[in-house]
N, C-alpha and C. Protein backbone atom coordinates (compact mmCIF):
# COMPACT_ATOMS: atom_id res chain seq x y z
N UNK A 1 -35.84 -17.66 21.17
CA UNK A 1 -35.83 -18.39 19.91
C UNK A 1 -34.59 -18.02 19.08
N UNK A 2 -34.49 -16.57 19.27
CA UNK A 2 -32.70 -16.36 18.00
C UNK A 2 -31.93 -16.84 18.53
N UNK A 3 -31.89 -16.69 20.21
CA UNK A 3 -30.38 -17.31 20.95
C UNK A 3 -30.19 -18.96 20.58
N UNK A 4 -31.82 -19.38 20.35
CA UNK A 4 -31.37 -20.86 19.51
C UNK A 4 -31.05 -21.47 18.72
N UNK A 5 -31.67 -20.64 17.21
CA UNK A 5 -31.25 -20.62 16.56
C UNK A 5 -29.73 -19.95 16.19
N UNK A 6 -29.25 -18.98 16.93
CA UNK A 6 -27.73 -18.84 17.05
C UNK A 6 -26.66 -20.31 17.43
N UNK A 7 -26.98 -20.47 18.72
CA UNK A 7 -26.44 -21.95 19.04
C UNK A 7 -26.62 -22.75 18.01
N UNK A 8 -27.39 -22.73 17.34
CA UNK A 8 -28.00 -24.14 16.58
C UNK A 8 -26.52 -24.13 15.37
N UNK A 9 -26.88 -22.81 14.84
CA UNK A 9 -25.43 -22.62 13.81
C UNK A 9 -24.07 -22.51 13.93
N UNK A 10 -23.85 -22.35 15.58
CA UNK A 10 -22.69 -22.17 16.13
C UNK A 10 -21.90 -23.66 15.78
N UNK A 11 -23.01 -24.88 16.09
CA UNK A 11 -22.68 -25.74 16.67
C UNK A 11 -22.38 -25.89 15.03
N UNK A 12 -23.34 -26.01 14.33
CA UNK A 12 -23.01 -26.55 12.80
C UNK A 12 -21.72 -25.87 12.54
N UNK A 13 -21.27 -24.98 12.53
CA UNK A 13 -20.02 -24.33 12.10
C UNK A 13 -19.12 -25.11 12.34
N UNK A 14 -19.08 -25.53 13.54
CA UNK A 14 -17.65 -25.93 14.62
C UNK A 14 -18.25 -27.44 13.96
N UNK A 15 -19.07 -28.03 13.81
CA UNK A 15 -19.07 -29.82 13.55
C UNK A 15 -18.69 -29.71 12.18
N UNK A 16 -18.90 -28.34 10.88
CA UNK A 16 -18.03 -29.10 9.73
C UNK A 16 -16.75 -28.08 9.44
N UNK A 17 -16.49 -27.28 10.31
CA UNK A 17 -14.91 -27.20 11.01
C UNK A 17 -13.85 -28.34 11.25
N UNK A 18 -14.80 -29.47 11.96
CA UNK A 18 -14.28 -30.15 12.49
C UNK A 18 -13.40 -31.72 11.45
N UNK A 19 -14.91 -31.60 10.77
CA UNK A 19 -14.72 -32.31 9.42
C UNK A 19 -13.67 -31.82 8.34
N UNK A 20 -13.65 -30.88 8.17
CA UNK A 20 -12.55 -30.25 7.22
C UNK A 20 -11.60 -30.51 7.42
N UNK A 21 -11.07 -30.45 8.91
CA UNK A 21 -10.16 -30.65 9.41
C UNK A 21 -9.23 -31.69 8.91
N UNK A 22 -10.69 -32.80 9.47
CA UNK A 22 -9.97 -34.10 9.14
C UNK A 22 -9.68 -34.95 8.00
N UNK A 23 -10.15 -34.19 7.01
CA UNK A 23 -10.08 -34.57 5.86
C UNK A 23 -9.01 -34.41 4.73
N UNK A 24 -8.38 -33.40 3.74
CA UNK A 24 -7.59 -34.07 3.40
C UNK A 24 -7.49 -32.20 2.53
N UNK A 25 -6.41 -31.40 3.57
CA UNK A 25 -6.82 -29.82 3.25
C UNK A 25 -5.77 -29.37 1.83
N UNK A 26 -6.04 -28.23 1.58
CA UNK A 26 -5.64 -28.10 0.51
C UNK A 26 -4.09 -27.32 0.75
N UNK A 27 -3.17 -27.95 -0.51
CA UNK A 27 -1.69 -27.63 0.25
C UNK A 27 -0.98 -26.91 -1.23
N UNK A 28 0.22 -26.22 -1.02
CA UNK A 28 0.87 -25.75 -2.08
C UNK A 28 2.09 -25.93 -1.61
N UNK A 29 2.88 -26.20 -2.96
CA UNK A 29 4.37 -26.34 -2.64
C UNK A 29 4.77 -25.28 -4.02
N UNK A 30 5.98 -24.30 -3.40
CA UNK A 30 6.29 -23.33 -4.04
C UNK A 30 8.26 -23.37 -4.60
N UNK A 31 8.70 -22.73 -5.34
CA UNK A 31 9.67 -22.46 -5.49
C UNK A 31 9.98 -21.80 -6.73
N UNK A 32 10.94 -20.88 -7.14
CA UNK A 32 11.57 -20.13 -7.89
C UNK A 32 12.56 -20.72 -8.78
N UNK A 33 13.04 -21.78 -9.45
CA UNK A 33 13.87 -22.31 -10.27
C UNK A 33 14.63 -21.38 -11.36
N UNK A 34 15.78 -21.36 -11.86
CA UNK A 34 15.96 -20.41 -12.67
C UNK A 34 15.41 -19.03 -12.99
N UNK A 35 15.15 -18.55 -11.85
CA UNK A 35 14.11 -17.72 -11.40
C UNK A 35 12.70 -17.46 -12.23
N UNK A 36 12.22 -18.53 -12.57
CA UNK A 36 11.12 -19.17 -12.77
C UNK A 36 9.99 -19.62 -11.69
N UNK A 37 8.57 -19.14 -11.41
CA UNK A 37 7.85 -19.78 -10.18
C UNK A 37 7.10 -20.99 -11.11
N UNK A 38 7.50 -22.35 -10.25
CA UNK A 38 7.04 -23.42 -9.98
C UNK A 38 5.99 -23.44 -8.92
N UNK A 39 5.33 -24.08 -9.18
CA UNK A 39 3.99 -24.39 -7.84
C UNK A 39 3.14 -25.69 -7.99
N UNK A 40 3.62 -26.42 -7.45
CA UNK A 40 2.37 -27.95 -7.02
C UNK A 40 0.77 -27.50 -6.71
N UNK A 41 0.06 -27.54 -6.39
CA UNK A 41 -1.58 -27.16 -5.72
C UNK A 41 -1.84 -28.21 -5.58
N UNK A 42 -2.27 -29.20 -4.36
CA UNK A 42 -2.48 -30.41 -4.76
C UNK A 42 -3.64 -30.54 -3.06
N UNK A 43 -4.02 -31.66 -2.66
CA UNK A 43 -4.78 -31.85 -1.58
C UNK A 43 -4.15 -32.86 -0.62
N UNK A 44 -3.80 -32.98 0.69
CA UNK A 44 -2.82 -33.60 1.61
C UNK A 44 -3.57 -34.50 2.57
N UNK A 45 -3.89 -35.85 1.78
CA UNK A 45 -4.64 -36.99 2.38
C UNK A 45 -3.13 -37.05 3.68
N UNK A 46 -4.11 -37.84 4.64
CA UNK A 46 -3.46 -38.33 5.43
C UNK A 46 -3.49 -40.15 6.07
N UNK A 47 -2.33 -40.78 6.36
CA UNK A 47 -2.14 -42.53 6.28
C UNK A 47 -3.64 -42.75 7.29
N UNK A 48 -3.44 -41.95 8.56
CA UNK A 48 -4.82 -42.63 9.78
C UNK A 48 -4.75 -43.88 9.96
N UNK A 49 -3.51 -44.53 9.83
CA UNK A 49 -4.07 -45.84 10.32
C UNK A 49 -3.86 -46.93 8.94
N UNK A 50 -4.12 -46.28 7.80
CA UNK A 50 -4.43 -47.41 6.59
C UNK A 50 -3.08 -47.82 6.04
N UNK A 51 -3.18 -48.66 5.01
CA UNK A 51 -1.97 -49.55 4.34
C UNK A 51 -2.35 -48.19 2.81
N UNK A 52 -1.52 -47.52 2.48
CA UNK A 52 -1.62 -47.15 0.98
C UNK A 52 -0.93 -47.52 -0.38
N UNK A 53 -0.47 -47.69 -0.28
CA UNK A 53 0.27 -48.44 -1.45
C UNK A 53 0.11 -50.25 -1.40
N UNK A 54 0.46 -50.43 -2.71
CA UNK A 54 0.65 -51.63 -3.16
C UNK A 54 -0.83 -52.83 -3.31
N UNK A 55 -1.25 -53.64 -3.32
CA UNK A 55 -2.27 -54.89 -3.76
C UNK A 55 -2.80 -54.96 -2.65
N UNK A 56 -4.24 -54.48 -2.22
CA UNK A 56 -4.59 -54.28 -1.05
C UNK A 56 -5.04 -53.27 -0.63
N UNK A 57 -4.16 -52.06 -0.84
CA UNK A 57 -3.41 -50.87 -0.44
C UNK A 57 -5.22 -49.66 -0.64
N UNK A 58 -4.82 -49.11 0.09
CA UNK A 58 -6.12 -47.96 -0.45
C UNK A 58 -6.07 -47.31 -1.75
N UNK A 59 -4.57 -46.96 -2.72
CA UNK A 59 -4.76 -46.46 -3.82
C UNK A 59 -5.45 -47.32 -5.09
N UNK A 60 -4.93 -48.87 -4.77
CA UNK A 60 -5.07 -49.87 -5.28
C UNK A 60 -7.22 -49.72 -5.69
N UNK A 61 -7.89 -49.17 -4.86
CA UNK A 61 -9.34 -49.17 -5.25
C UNK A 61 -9.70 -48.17 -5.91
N UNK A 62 -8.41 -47.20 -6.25
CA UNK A 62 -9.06 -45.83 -7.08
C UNK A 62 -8.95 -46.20 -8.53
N UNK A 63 -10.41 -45.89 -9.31
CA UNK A 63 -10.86 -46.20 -10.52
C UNK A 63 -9.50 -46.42 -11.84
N UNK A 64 -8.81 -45.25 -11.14
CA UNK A 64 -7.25 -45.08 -12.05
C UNK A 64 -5.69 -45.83 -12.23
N UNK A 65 -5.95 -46.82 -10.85
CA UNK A 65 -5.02 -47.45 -10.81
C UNK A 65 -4.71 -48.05 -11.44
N UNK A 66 -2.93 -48.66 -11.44
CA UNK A 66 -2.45 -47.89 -11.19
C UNK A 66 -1.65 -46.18 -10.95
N UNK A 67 -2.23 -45.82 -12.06
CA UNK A 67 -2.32 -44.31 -12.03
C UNK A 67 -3.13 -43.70 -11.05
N UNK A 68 -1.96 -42.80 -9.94
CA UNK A 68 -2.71 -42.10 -9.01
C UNK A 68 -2.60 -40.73 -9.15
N UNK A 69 -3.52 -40.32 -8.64
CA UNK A 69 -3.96 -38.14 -8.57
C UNK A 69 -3.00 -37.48 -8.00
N UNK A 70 -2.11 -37.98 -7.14
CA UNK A 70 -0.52 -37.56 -6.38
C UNK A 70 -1.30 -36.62 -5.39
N UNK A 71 -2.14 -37.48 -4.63
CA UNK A 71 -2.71 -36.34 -4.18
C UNK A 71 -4.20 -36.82 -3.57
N UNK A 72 -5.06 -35.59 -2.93
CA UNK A 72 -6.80 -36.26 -2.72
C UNK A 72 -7.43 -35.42 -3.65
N UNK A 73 -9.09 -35.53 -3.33
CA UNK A 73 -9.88 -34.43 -3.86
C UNK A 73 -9.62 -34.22 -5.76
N UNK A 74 -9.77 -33.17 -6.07
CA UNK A 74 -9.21 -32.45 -7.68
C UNK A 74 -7.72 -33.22 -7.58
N UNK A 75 -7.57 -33.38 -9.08
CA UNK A 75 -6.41 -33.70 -9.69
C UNK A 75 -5.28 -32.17 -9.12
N UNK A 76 -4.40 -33.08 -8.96
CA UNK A 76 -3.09 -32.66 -8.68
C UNK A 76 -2.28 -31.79 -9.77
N UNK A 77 -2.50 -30.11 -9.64
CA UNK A 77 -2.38 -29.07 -10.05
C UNK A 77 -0.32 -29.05 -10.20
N UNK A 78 -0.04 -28.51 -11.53
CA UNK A 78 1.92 -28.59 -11.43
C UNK A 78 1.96 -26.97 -12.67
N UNK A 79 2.11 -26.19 -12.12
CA UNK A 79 2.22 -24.49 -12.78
C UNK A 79 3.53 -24.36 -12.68
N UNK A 80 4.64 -24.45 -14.00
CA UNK A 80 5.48 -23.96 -14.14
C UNK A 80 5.53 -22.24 -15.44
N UNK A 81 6.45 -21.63 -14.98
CA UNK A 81 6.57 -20.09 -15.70
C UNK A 81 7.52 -20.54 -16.84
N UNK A 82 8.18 -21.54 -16.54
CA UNK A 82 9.57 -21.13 -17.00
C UNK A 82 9.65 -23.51 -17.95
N UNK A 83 10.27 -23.09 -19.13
CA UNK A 83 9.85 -24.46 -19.89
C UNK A 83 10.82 -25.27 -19.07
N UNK A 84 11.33 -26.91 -18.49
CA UNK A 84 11.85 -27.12 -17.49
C UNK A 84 12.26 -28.48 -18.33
N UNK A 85 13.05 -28.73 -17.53
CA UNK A 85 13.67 -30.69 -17.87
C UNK A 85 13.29 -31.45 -16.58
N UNK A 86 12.43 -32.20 -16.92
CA UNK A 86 11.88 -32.67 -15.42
C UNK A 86 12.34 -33.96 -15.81
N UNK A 87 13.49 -34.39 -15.19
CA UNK A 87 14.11 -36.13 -15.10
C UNK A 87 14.21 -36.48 -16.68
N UNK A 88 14.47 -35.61 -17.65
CA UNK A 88 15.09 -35.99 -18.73
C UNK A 88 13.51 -35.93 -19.66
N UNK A 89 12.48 -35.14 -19.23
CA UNK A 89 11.29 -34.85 -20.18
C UNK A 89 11.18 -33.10 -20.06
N UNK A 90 11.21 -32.83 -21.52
CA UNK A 90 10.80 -31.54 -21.74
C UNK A 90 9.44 -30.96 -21.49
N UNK A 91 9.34 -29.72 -20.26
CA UNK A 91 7.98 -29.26 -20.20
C UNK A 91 8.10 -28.48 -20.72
N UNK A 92 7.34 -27.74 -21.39
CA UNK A 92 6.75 -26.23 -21.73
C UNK A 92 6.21 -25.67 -20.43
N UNK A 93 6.62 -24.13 -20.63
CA UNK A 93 5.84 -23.66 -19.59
C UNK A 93 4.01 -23.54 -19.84
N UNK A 94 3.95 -23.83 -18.37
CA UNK A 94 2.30 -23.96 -18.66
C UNK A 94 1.53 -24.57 -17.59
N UNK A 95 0.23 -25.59 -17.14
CA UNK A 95 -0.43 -26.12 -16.33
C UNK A 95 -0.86 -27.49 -16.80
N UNK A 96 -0.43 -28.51 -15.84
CA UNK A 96 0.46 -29.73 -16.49
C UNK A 96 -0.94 -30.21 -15.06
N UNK A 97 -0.88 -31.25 -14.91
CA UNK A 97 -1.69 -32.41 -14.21
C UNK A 97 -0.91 -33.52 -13.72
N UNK A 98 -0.53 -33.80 -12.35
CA UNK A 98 0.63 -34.90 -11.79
C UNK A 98 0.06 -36.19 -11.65
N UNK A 99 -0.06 -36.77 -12.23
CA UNK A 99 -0.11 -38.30 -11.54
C UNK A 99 1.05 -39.13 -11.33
N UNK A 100 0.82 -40.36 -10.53
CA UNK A 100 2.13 -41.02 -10.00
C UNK A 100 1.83 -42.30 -10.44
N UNK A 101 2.55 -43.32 -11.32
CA UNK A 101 2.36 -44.74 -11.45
C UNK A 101 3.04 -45.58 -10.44
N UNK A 102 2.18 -45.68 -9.68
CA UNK A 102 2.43 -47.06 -8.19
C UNK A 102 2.26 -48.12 -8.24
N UNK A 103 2.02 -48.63 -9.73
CA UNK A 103 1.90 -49.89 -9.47
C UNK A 103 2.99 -50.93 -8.83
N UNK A 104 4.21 -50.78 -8.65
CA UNK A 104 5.23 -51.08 -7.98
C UNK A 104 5.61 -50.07 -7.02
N UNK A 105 5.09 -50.50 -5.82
CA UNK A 105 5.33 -49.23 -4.69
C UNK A 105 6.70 -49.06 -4.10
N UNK A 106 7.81 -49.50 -5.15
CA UNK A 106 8.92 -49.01 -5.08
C UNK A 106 9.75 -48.37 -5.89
N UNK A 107 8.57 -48.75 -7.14
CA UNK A 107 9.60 -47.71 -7.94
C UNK A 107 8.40 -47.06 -8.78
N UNK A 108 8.52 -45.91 -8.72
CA UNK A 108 7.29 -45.11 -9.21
C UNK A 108 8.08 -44.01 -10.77
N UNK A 109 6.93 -43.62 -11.38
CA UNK A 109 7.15 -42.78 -12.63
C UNK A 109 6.35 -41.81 -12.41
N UNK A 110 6.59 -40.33 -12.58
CA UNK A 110 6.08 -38.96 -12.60
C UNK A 110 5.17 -39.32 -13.46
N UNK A 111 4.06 -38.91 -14.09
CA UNK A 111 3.34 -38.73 -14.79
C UNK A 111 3.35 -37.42 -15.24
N UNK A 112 2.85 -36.69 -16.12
CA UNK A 112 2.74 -35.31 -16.69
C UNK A 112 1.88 -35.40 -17.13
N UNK A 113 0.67 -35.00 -17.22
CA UNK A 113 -0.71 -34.98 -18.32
C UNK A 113 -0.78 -33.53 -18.38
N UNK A 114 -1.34 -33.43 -19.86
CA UNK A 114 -1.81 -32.11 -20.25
C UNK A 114 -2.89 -31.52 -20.28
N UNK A 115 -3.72 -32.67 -19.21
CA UNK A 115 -5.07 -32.25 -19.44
C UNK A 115 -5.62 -31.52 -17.94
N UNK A 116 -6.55 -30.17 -17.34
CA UNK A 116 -6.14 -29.87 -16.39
C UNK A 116 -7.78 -29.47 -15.82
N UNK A 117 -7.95 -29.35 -14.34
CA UNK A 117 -9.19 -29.06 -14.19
C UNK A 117 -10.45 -30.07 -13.80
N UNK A 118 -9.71 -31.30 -13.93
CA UNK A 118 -10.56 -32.68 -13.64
C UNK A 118 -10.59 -33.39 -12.23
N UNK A 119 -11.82 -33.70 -11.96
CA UNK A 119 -11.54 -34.44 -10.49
C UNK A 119 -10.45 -35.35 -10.75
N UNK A 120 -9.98 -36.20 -9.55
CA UNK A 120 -8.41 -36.36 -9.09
C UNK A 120 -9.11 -38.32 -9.71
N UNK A 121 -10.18 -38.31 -9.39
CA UNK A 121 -10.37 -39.89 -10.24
C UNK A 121 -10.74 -40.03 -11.98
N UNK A 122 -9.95 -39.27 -12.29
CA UNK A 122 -10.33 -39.39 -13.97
C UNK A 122 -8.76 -39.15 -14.01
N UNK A 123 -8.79 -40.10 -15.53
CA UNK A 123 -7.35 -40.14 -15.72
C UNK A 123 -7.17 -40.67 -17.26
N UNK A 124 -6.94 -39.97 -18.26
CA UNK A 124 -6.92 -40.05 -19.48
C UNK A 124 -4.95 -40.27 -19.85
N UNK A 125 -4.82 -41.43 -20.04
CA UNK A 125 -3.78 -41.39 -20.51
C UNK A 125 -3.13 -40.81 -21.88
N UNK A 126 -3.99 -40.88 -23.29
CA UNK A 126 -4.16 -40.01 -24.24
C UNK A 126 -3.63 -38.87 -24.33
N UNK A 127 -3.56 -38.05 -23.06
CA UNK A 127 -2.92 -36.58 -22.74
C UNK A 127 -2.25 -36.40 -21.63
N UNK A 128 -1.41 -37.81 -21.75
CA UNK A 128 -0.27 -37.70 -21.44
C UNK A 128 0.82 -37.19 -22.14
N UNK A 129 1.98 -36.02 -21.36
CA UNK A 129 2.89 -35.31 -21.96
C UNK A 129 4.32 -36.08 -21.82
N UNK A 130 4.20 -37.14 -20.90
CA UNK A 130 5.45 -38.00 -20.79
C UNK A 130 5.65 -38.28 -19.32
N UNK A 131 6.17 -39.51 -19.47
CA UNK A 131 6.65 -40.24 -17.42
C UNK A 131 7.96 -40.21 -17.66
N UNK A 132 8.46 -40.29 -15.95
CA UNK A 132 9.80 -40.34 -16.04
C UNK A 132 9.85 -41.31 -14.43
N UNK A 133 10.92 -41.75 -14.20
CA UNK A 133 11.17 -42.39 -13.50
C UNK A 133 11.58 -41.80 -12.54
N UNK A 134 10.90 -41.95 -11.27
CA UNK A 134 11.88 -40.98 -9.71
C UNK A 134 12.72 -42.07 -9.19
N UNK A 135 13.56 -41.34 -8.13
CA UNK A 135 14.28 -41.95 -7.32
C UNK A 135 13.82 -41.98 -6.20
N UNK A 136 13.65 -43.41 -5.46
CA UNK A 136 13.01 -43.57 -4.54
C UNK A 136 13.64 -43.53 -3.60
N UNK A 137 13.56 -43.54 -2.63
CA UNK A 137 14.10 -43.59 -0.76
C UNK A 137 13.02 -43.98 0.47
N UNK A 138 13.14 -44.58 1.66
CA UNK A 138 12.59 -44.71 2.89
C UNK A 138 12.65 -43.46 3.68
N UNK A 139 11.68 -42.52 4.15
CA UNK A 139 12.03 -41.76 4.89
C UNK A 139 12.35 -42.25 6.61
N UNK A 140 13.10 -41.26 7.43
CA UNK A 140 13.63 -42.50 8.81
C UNK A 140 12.22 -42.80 9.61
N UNK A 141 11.21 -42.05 9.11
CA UNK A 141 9.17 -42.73 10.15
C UNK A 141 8.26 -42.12 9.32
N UNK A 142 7.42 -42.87 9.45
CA UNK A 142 6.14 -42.83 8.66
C UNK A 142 5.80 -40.94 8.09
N UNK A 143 5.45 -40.62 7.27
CA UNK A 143 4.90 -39.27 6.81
C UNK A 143 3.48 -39.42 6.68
N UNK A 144 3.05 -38.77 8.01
CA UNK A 144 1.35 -39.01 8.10
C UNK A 144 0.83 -38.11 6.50
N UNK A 145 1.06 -37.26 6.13
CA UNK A 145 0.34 -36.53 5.90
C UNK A 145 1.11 -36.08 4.30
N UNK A 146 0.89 -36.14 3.15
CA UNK A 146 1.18 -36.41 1.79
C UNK A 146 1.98 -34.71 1.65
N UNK A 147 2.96 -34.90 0.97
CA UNK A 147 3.86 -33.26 1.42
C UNK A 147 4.36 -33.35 -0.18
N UNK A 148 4.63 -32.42 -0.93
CA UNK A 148 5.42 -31.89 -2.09
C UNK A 148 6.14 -30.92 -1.85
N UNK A 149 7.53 -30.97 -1.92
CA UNK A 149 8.31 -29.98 -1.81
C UNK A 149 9.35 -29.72 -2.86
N UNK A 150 9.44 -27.91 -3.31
CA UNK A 150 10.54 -27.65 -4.63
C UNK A 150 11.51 -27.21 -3.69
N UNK A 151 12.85 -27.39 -4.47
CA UNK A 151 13.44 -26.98 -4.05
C UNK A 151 14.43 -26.27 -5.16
N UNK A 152 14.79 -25.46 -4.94
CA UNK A 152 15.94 -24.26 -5.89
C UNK A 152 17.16 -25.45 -5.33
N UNK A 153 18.10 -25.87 -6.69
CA UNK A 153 19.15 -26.03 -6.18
C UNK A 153 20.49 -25.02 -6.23
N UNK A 154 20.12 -24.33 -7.16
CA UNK A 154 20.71 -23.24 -7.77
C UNK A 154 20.81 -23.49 -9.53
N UNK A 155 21.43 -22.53 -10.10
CA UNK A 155 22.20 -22.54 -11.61
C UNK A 155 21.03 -23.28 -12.34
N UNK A 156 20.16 -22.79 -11.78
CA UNK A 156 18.43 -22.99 -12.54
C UNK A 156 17.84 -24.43 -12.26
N UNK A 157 18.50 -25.22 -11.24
CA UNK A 157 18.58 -26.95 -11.01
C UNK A 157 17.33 -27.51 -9.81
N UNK A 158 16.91 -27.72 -9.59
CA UNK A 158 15.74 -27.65 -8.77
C UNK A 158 15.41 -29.33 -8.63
N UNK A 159 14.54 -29.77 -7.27
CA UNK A 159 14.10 -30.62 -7.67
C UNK A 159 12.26 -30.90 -6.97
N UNK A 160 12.02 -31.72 -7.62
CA UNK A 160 10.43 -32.19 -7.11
C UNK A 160 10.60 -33.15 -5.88
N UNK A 161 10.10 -32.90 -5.12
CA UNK A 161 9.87 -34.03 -3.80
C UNK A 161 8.50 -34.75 -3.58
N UNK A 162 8.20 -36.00 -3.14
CA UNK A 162 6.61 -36.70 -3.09
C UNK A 162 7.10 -37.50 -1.91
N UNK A 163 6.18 -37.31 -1.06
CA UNK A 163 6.49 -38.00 0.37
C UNK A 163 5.35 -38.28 1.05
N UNK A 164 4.82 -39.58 1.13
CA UNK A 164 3.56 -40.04 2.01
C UNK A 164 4.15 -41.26 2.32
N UNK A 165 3.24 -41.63 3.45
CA UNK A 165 3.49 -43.00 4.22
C UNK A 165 4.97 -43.77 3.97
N UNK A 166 5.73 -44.61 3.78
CA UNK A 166 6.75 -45.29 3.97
C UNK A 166 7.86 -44.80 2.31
N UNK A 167 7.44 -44.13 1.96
CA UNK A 167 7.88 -43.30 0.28
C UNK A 167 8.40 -41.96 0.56
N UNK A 168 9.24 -41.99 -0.39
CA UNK A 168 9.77 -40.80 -1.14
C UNK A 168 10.51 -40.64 -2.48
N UNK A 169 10.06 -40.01 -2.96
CA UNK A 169 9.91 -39.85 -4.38
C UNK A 169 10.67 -38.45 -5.29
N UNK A 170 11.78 -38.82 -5.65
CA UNK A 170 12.06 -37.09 -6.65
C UNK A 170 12.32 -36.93 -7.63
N UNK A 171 12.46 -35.87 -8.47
CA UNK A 171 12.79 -36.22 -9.75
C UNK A 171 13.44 -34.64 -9.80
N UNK A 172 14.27 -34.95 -10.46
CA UNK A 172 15.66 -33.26 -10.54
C UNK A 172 14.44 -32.37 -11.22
N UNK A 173 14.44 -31.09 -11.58
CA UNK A 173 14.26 -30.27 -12.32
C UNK A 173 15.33 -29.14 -13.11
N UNK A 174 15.24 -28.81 -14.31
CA UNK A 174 16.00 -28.09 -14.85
C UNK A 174 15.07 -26.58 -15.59
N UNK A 175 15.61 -25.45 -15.47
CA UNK A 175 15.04 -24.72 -16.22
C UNK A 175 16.06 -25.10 -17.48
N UNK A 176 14.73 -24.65 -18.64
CA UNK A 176 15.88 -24.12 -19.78
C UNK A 176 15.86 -22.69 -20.36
């Protein structure tokens, strides 16, 4: 009877192992700016097959649209140390909330909200801290899997990266 009940849990382990998997895991993007730590926390849906962007599109059915979570799961986590110029908007240092405006899935605006801690489908514009406009690009094949990357450019210059399915998205960063 224990050896069955052993199996029995083995198996449950490994079937929502399996599920986790496929679902949409939790990711961080890091960097040091003006030797300042920056950090994204966000959750890394993946395309599988679907259309995401645009009239149709899978973001297109989230309660917020066009305002999206930049992200799955919890709202899309942005921890800067150091107060920053993100594409010509002043942050304070602090814990900021990312959303992305897609309603034109070619040309998108950062979002900044100040509000933090909320599932990824609530979206209060009210506490919003300011949008800015990214620069878009085609990457050369599809990006299964939703990626944020900082990068130090040096002399405190940094930038934000957003890259899923047929997109890419950046916006400079500056310490001040």
């Amino acid at each position: 009877m224990r050896s069955e009940v052993v199996r029995i849990f083995v198996a449950m382990v490994a079937a929502s192992t399996s599920l986790l998997a496929q679902g949409s895991p939790p990711a961080r993007a890091t960097a040091a700016i003006g030797g300042k730590s920056i950090q994204v926390q966000y959750s890394a849906p993946s395309v599988r097959g679907r259309r995401i962007f645009g009239d149709g599109g899978l973001l297109s059915r989230d309660p917020t649209y066009p305002a999206w979570r930049a992200g799955a799961n919890s709202a899309t986590l942005f921890k800067t140390d150091a107060t920053l110029d993100v594409g010509g908007l002043t942050v304070p240092a602090g814990s900021y909330t990312l959303y992305v405006w897609v309603k034109d899935p070619e040309q998108w605006e950062l979002i900044i909200n100040k509000e933090t801690g909320q599932w990824g489908l609530t979206y209060a514009a009210s506490a919003d801290l300011g949008r800015v406009k990214m620069t878009m690009s085609k990457p050369p094949a599809l990006v299964e899997a939703l990626k944020y990357t900082l990068t130090d450019k040096g002399n405190g210059a940094g930038e934000l990266r957003l890259e899923w399915e047929h997109h890419v998205a950046t916006v400079p960063l500056h310490a001040k």
